[in-house]
N, C-alpha and C. Protein backbone atom coordinates (compact mmCIF):
# COMPACT_ATOMS: atom_id res chain seq x y z
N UNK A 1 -2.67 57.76 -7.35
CA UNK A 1 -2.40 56.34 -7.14
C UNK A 1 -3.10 55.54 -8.22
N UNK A 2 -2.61 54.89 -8.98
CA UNK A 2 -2.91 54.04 -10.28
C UNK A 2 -4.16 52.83 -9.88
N UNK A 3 -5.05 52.62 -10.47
CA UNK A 3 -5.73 51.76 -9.74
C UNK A 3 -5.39 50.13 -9.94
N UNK A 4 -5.53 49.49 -9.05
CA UNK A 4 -5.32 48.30 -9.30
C UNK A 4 -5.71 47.48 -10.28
N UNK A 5 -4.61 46.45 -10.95
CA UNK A 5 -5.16 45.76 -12.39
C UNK A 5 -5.66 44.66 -11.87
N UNK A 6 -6.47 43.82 -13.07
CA UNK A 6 -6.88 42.49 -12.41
C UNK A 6 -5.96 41.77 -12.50
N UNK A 7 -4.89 41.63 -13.04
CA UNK A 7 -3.56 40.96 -12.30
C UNK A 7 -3.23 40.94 -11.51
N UNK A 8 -2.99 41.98 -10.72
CA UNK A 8 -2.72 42.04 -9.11
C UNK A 8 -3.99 41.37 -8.50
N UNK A 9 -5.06 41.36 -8.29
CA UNK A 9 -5.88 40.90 -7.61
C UNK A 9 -5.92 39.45 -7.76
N UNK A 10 -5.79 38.95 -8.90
CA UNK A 10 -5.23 37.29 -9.34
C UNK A 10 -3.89 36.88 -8.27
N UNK A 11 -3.10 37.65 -8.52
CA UNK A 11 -1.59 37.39 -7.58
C UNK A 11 -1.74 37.43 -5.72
N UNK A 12 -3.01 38.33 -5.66
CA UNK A 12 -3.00 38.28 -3.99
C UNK A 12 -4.29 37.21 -3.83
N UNK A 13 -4.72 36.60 -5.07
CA UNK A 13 -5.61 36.03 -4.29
C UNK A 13 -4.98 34.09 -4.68
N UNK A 14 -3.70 34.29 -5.20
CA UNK A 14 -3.30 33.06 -5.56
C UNK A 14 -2.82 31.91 -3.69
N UNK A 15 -3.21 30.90 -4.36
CA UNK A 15 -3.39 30.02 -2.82
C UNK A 15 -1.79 30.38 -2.20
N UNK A 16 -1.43 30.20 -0.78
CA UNK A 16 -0.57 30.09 -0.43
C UNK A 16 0.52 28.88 -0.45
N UNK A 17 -0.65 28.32 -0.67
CA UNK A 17 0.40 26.85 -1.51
C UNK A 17 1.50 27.09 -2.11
N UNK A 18 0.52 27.77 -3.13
CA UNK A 18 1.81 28.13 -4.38
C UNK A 18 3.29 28.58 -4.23
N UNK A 19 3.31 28.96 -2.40
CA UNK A 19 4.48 29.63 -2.42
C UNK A 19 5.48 28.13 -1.16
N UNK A 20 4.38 27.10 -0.63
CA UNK A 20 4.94 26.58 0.26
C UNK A 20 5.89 25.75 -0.09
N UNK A 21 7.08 25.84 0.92
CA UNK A 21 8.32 25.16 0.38
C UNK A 21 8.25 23.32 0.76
N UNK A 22 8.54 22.66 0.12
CA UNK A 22 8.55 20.98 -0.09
C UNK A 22 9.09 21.03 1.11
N UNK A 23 8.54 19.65 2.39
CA UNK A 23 9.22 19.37 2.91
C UNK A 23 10.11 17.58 2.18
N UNK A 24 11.45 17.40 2.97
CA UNK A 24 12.08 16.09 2.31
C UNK A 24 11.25 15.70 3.91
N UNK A 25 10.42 14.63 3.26
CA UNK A 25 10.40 13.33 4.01
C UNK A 25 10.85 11.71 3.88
N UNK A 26 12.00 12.33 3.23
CA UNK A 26 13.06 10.87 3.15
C UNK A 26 13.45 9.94 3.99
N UNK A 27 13.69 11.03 5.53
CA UNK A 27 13.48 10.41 6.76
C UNK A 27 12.76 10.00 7.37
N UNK A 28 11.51 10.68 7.07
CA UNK A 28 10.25 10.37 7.64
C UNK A 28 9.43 9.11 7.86
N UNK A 29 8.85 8.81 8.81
CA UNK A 29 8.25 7.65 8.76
C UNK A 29 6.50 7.72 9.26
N UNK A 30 5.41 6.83 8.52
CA UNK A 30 4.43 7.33 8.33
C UNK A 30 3.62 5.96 8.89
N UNK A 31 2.51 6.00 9.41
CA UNK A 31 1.63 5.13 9.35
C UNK A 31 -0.02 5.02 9.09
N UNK A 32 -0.58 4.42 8.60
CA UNK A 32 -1.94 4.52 7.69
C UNK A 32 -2.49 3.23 8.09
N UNK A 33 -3.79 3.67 8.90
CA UNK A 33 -4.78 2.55 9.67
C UNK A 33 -6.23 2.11 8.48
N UNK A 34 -5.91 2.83 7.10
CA UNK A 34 -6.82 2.34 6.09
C UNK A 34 -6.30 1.79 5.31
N UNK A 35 -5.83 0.77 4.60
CA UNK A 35 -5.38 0.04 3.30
C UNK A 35 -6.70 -0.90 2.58
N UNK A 36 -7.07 -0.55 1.41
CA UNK A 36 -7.95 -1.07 0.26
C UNK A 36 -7.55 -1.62 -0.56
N UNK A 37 -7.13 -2.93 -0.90
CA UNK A 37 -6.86 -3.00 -2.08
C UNK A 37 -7.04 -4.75 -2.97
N UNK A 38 -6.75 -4.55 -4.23
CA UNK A 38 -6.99 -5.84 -4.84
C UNK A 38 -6.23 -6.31 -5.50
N UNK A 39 -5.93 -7.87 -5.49
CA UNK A 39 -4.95 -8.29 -6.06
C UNK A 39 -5.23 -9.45 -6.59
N UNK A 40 -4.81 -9.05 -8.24
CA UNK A 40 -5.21 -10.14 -9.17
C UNK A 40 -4.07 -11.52 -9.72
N UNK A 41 -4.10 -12.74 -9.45
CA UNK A 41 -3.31 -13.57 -9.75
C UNK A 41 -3.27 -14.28 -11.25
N UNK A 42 -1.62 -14.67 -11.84
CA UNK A 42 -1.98 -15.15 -13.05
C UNK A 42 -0.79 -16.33 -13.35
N UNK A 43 -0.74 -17.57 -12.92
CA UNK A 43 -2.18 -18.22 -13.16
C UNK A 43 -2.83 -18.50 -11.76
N UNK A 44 -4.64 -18.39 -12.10
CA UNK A 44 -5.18 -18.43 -10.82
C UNK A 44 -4.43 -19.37 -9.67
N UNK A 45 -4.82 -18.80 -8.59
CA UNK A 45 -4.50 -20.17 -7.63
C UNK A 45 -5.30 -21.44 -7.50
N UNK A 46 -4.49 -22.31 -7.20
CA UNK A 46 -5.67 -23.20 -7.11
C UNK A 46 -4.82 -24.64 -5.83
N UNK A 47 -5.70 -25.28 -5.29
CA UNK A 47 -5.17 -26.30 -3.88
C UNK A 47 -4.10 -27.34 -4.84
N UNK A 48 -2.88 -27.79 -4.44
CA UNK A 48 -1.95 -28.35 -4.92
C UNK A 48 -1.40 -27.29 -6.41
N UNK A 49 -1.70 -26.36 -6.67
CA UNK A 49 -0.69 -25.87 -7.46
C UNK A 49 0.64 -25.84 -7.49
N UNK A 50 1.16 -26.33 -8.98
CA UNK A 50 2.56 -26.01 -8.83
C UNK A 50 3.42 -25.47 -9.97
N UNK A 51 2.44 -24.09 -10.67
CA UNK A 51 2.88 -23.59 -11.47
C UNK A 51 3.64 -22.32 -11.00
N UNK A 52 4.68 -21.70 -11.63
CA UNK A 52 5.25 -20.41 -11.35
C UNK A 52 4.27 -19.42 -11.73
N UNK A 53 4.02 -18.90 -10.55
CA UNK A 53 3.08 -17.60 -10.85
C UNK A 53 4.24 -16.60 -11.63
N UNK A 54 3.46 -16.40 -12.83
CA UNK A 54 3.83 -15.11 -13.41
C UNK A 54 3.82 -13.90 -13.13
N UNK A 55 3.04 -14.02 -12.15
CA UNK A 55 2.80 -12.22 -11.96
C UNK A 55 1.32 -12.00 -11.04
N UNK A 56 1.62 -11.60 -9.93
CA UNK A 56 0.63 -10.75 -9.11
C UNK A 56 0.08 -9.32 -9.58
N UNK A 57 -0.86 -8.93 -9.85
CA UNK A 57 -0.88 -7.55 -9.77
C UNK A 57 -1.94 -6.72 -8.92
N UNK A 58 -1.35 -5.70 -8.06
CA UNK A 58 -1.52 -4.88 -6.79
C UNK A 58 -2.18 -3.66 -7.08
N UNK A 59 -3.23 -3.51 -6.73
CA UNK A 59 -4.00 -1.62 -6.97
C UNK A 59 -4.20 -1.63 -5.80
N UNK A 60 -4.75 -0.05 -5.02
CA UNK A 60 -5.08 -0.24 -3.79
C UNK A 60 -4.92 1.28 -3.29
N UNK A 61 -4.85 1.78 -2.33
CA UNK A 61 -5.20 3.06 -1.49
C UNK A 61 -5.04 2.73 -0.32
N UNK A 62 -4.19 3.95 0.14
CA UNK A 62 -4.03 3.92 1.85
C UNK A 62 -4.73 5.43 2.10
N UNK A 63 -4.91 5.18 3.64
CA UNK A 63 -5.89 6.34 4.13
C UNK A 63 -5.31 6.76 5.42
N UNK A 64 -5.82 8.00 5.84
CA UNK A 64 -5.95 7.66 7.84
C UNK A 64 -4.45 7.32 8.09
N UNK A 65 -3.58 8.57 7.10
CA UNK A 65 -1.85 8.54 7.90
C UNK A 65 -1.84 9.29 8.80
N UNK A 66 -0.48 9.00 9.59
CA UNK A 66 -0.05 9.85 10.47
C UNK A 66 1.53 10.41 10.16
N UNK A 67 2.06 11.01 9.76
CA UNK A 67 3.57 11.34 9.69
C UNK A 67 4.53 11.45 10.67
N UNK A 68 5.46 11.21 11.42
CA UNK A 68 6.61 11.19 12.40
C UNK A 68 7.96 12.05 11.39
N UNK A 69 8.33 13.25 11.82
CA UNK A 69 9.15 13.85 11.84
C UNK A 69 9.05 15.28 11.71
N UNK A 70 10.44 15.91 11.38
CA UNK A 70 10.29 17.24 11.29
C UNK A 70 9.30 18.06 10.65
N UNK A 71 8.50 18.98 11.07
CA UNK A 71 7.77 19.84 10.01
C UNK A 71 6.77 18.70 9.28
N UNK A 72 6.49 17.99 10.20
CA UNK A 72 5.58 16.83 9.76
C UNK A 72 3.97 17.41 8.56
N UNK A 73 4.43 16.79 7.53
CA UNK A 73 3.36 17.19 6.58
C UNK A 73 1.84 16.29 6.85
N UNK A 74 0.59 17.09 6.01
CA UNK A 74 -0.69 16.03 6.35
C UNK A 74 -0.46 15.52 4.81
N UNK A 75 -0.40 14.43 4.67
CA UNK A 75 -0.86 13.08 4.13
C UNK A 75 -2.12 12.97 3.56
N UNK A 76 -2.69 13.20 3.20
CA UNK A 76 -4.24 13.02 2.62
C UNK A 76 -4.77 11.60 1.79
N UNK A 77 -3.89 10.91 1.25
CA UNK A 77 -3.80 9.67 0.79
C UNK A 77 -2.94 9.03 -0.27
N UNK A 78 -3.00 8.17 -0.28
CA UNK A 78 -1.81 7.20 -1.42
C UNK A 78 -2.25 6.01 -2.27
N UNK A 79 -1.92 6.43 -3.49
CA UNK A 79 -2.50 4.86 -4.23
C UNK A 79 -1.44 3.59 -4.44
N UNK A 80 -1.70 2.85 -3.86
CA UNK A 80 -0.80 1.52 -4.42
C UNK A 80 -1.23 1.08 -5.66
N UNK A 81 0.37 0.16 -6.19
CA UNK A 81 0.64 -0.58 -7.25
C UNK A 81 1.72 -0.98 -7.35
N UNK A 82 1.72 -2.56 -8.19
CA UNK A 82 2.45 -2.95 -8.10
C UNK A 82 2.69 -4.64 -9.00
N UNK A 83 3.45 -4.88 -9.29
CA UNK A 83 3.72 -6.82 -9.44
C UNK A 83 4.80 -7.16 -9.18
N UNK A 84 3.99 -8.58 -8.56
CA UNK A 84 4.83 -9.46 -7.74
C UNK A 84 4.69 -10.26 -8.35
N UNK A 85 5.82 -11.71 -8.61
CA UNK A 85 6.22 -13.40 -8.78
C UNK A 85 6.10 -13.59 -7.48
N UNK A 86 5.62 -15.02 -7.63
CA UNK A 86 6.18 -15.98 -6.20
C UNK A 86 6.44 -17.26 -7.24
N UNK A 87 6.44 -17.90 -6.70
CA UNK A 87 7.46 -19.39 -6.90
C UNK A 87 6.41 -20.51 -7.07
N UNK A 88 5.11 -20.36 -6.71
CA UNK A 88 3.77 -20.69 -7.43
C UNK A 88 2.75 -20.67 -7.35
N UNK A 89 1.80 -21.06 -7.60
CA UNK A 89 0.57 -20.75 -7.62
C UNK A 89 -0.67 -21.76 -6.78
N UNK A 90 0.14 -22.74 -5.61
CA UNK A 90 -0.66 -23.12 -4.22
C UNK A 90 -1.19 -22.05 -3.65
N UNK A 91 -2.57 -22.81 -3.40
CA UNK A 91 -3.36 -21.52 -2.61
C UNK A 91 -3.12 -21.47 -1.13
N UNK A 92 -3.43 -22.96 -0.98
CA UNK A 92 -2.80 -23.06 0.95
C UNK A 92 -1.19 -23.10 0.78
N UNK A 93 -1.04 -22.21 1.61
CA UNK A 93 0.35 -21.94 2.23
C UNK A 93 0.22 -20.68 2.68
N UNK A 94 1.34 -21.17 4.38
CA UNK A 94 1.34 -19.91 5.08
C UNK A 94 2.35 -19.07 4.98
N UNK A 95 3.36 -19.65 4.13
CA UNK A 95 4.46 -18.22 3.32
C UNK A 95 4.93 -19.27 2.62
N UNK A 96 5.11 -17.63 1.49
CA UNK A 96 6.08 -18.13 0.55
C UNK A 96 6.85 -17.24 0.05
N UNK A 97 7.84 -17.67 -0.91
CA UNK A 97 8.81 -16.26 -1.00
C UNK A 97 7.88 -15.00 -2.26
N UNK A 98 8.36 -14.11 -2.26
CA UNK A 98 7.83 -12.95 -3.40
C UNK A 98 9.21 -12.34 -3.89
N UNK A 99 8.83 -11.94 -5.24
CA UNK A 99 9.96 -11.38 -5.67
C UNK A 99 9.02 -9.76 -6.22
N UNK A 100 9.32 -8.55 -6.04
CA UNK A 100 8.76 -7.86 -6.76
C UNK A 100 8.34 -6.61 -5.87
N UNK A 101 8.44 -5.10 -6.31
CA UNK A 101 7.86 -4.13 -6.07
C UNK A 101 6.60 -3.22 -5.98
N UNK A 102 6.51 -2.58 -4.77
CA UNK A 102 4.90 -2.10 -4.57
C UNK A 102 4.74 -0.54 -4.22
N UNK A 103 4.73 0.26 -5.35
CA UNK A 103 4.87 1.73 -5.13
C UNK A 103 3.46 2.68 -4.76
N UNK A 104 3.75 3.17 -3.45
CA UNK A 104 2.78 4.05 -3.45
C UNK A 104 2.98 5.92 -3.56
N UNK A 105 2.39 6.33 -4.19
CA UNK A 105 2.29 7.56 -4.34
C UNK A 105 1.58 8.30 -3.48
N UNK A 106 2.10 9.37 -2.38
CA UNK A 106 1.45 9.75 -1.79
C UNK A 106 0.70 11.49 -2.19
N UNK A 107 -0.49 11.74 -1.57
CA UNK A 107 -0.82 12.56 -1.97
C UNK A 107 -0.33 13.81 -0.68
N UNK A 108 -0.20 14.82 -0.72
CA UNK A 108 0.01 15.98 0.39
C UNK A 108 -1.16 16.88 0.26
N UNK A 109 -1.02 17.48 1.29
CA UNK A 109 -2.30 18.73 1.39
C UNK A 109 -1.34 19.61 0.42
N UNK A 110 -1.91 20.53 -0.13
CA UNK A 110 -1.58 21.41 -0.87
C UNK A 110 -0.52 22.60 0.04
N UNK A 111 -0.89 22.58 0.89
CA UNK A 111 -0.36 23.82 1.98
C UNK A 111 1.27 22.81 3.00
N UNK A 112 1.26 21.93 2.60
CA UNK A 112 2.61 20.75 3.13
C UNK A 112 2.83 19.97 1.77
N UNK A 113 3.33 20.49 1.33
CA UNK A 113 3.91 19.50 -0.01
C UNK A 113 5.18 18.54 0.19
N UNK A 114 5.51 17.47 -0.48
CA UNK A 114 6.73 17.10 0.14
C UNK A 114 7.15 16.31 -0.90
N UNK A 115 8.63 15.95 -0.97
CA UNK A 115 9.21 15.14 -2.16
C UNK A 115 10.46 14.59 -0.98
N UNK A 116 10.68 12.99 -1.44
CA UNK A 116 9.78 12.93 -2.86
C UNK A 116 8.85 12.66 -2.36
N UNK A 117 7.68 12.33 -3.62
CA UNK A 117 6.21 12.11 -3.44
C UNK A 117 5.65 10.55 -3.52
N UNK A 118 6.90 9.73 -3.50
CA UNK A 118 6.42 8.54 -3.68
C UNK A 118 7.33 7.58 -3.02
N UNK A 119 7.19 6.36 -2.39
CA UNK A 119 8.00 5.04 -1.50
C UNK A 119 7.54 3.79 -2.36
N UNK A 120 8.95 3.60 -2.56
CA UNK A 120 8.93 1.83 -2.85
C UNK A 120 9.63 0.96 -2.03
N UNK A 121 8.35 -0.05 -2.11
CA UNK A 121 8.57 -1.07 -1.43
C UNK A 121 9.02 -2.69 -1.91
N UNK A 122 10.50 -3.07 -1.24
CA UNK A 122 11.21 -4.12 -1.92
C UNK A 122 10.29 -5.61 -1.27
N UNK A 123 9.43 -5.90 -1.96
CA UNK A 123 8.65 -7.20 -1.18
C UNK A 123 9.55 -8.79 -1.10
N UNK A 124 9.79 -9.07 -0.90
CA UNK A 124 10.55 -10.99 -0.54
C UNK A 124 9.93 -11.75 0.02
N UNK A 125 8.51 -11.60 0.59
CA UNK A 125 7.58 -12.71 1.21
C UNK A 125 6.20 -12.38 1.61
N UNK A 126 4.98 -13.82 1.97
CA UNK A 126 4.28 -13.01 2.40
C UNK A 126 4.06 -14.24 2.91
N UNK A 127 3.16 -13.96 4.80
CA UNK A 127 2.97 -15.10 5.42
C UNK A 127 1.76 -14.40 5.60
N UNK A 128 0.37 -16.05 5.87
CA UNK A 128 -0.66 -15.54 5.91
C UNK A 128 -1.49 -16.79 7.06
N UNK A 129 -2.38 -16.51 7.74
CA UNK A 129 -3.07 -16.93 9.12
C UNK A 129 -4.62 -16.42 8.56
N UNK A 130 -5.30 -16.43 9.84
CA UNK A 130 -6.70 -16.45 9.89
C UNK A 130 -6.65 -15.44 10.83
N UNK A 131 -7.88 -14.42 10.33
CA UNK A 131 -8.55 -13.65 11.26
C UNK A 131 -10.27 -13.82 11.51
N UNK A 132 -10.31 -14.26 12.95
CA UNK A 132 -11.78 -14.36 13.62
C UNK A 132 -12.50 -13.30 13.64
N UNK A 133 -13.38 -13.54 12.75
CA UNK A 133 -14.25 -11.58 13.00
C UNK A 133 -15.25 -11.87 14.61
N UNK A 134 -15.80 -11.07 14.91
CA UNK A 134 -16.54 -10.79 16.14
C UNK A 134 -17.90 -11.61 15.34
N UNK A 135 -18.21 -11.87 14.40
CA UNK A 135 -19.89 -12.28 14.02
C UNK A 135 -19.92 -13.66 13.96
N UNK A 136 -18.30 -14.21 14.04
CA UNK A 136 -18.00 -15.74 14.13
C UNK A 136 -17.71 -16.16 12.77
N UNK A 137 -17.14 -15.61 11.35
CA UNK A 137 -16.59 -16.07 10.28
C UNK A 137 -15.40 -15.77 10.39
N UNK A 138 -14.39 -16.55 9.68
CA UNK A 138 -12.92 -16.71 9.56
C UNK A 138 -12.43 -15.86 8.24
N UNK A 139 -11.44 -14.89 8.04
CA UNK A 139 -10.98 -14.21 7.13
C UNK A 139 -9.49 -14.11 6.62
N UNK A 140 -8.86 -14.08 6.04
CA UNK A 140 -8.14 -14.39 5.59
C UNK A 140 -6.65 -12.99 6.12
N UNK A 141 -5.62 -13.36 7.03
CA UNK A 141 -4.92 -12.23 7.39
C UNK A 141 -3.68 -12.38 6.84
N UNK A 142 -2.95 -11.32 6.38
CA UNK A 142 -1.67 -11.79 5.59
C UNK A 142 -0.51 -10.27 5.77
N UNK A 143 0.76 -10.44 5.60
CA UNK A 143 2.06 -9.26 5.49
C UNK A 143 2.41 -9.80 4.59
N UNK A 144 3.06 -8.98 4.00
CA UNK A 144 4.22 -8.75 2.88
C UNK A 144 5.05 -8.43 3.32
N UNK A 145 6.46 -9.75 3.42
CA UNK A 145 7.68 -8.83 4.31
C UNK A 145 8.21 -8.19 3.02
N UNK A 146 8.93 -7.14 3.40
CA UNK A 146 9.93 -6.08 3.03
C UNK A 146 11.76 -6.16 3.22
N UNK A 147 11.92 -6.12 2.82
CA UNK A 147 13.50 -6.38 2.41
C UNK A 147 14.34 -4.82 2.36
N UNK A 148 12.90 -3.57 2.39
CA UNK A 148 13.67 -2.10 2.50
C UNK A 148 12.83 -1.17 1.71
N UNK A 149 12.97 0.28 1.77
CA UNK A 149 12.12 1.36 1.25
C UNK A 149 12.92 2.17 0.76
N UNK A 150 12.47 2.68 -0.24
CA UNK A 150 13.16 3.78 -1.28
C UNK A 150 12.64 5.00 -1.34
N UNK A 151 13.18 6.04 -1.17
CA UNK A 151 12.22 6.93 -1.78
C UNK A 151 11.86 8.03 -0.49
N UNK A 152 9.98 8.20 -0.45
CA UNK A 152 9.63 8.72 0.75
C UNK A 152 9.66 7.71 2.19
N UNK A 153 9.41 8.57 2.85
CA UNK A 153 9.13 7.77 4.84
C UNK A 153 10.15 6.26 4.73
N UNK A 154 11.48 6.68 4.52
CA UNK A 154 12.43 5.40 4.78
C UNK A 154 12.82 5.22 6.19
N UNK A 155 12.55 6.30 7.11
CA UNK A 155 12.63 6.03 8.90
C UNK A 155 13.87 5.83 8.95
N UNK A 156 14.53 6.59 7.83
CA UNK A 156 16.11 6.98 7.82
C UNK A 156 17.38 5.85 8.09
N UNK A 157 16.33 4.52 7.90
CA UNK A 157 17.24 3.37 8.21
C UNK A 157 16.88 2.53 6.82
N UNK A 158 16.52 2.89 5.69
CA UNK A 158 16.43 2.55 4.37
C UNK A 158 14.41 1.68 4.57
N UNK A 159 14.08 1.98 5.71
CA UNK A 159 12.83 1.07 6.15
C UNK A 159 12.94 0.18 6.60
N UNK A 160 13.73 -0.46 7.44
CA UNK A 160 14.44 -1.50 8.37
C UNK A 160 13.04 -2.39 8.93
N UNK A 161 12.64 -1.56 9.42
CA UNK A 161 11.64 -1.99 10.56
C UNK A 161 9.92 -2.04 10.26
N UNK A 162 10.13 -1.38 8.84
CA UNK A 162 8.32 -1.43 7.95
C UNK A 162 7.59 -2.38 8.35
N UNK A 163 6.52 -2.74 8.32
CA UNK A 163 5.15 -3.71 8.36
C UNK A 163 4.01 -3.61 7.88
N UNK A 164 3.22 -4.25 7.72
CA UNK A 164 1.91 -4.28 6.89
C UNK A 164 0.96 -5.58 7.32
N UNK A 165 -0.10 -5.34 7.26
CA UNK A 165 -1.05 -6.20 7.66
C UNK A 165 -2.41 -5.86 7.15
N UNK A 166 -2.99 -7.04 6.33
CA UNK A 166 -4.69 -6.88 5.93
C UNK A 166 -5.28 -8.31 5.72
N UNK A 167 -6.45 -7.76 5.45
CA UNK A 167 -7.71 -8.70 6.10
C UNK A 167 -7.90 -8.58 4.76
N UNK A 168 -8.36 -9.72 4.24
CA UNK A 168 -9.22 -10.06 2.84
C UNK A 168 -10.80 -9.82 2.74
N UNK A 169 -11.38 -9.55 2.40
CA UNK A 169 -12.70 -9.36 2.31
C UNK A 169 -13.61 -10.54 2.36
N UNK A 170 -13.02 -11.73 1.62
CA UNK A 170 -13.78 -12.70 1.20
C UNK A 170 -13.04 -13.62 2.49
N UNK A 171 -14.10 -14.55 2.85
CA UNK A 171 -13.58 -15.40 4.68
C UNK A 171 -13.04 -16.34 3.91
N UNK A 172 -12.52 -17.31 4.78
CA UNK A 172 -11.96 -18.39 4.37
C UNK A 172 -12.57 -19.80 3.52
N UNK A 173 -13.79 -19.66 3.95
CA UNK A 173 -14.55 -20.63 2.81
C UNK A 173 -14.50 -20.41 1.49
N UNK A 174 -15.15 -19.10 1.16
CA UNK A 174 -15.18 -18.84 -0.37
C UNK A 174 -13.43 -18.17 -1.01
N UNK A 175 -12.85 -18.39 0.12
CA UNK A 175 -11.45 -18.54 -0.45
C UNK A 175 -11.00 -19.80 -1.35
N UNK A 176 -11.32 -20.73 -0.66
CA UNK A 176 -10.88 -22.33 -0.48
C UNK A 176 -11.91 -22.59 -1.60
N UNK A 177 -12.74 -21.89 -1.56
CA UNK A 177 -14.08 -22.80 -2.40
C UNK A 177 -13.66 -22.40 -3.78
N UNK A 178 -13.03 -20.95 -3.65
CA UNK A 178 -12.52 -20.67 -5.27
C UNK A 178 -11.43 -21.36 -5.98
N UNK A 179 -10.60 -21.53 -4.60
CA UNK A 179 -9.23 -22.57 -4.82
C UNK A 179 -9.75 -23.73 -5.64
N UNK A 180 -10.83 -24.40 -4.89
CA UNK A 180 -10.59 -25.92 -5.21
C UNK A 180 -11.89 -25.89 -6.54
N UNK A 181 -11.94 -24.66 -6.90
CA UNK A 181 -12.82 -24.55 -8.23
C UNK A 181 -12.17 -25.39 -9.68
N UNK A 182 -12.50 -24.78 -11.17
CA UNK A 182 -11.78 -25.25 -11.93
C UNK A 182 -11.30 -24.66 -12.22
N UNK A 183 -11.56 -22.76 -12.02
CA UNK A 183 -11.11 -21.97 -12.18
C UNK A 183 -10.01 -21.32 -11.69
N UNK A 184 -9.98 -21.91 -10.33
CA UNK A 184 -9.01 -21.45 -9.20
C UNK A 184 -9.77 -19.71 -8.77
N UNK A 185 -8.41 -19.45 -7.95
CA UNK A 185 -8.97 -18.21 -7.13
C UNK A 185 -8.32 -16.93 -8.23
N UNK A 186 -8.99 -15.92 -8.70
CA UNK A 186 -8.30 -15.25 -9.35
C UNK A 186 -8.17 -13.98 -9.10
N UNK A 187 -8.49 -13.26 -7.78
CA UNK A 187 -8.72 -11.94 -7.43
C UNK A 187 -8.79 -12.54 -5.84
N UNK A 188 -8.24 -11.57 -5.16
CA UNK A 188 -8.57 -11.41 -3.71
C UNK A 188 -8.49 -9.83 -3.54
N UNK A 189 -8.97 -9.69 -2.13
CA UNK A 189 -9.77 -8.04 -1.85
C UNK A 189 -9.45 -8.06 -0.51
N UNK A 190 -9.13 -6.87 -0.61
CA UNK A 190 -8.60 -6.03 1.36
C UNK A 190 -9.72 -5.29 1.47
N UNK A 191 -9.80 -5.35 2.62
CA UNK A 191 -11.17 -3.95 2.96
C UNK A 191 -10.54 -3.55 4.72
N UNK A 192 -9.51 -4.16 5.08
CA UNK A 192 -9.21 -3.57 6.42
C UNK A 192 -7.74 -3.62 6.34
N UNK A 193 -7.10 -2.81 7.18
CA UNK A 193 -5.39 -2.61 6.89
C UNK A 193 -5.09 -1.44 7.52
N UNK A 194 -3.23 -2.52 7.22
CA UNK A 194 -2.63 -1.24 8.37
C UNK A 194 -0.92 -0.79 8.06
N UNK A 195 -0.66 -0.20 7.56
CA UNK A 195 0.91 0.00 7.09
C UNK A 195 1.63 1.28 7.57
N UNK A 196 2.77 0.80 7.86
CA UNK A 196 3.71 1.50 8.66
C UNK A 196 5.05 1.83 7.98
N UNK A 197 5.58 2.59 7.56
CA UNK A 197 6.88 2.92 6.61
C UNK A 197 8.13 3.35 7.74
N UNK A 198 8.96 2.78 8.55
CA UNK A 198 9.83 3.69 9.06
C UNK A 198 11.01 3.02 9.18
């Protein structure tokens, strides 16, 4: 009996990954109780603005999914990105329209792979309110409606029914206080969130 080469021992000790078949989670629909992220405005905002924002731009990370469907894969995490227009650059207002796309890439465990590997999201608005924290400061709560999903976790109805929701980091004072600066507001920050793809 020939003895074994170190090739063979490379080949039985290669991950099982390597052999696992993609699931399509095209249908799939997913939800993630962590969203991080930051979003830089240009031109800043500022109270009575009434310039056309040029351009939003979106970085960010989702965490803490759950997957809904067949052969349901684990999720391990996703980075957002993205730019958005709106129609201008007022800081108070509780919606306004958006024009523009927000792609996240998701990551899979190695042992559940799945394609595709990434969902876009068609944004058209975002309405925004106040959230009361428990310590008694006011924070800033806001969605991005959706108009539909491409790609991964479309909930097989193109994303009909998607949602999203986060909390700004910075409360509502030093929101307002950046607004009515000379600078205006030029960055805002998520540190709590919640998005749903189906």
């Amino acid at each position: 009996m020939n003895a074994a080469t170190p090739m063979t021992f490379l080949v039985l000790l290669a991950p099982i990954a390597a052999w696992a078949q993609k699931i399509d989670v095209s249908n799939h629909s997913i939800a993630c109780d962590t969203v991080i992220g930051t979003a830089w405005f240009k031109p800043s905002l500022v109270i009575g603005g009434t310039a056309t924002s040029t351009g939003m731009r979106v970085k960010g990370s989702v965490a803490g999914c759950t997957v809904a469907g067949p052969s349901s894969p684990s999720i391990l995490s996703g980075k957002l990105s993205g730019k958005i227009a709106g129609t201008s650059n007022e800081c108070i207002t509780l919606a306004e329209p958006l024009t523009g796309t927000l792609k996240i890439k998701w990551k899979a465990d190695e042992t559940t792979p799945i394609l595709p590997t990434s969902s876009m999201l068609n944004v058209t608005n975002v309405s925004f309110t106040g959230f009361l924290a428990p310590w008694g400061a006011s924070y800033g709560q806001f969605s991005l409606g959706t108009s539909g999903v491409t790609g991964a976790f479309t909930g097989g109805d193109n994303g009909a029914t998607s949602s999203n929701v986060s909390l700004t980091s910075q409360d509502i004072g030093e929101i307002l206080a950046e607004c009515g600066s000379s600078t205006g507001l030029k960055q805002l920050n998520t540190g709590l969130g919640h998005i749903t793809l189906k």
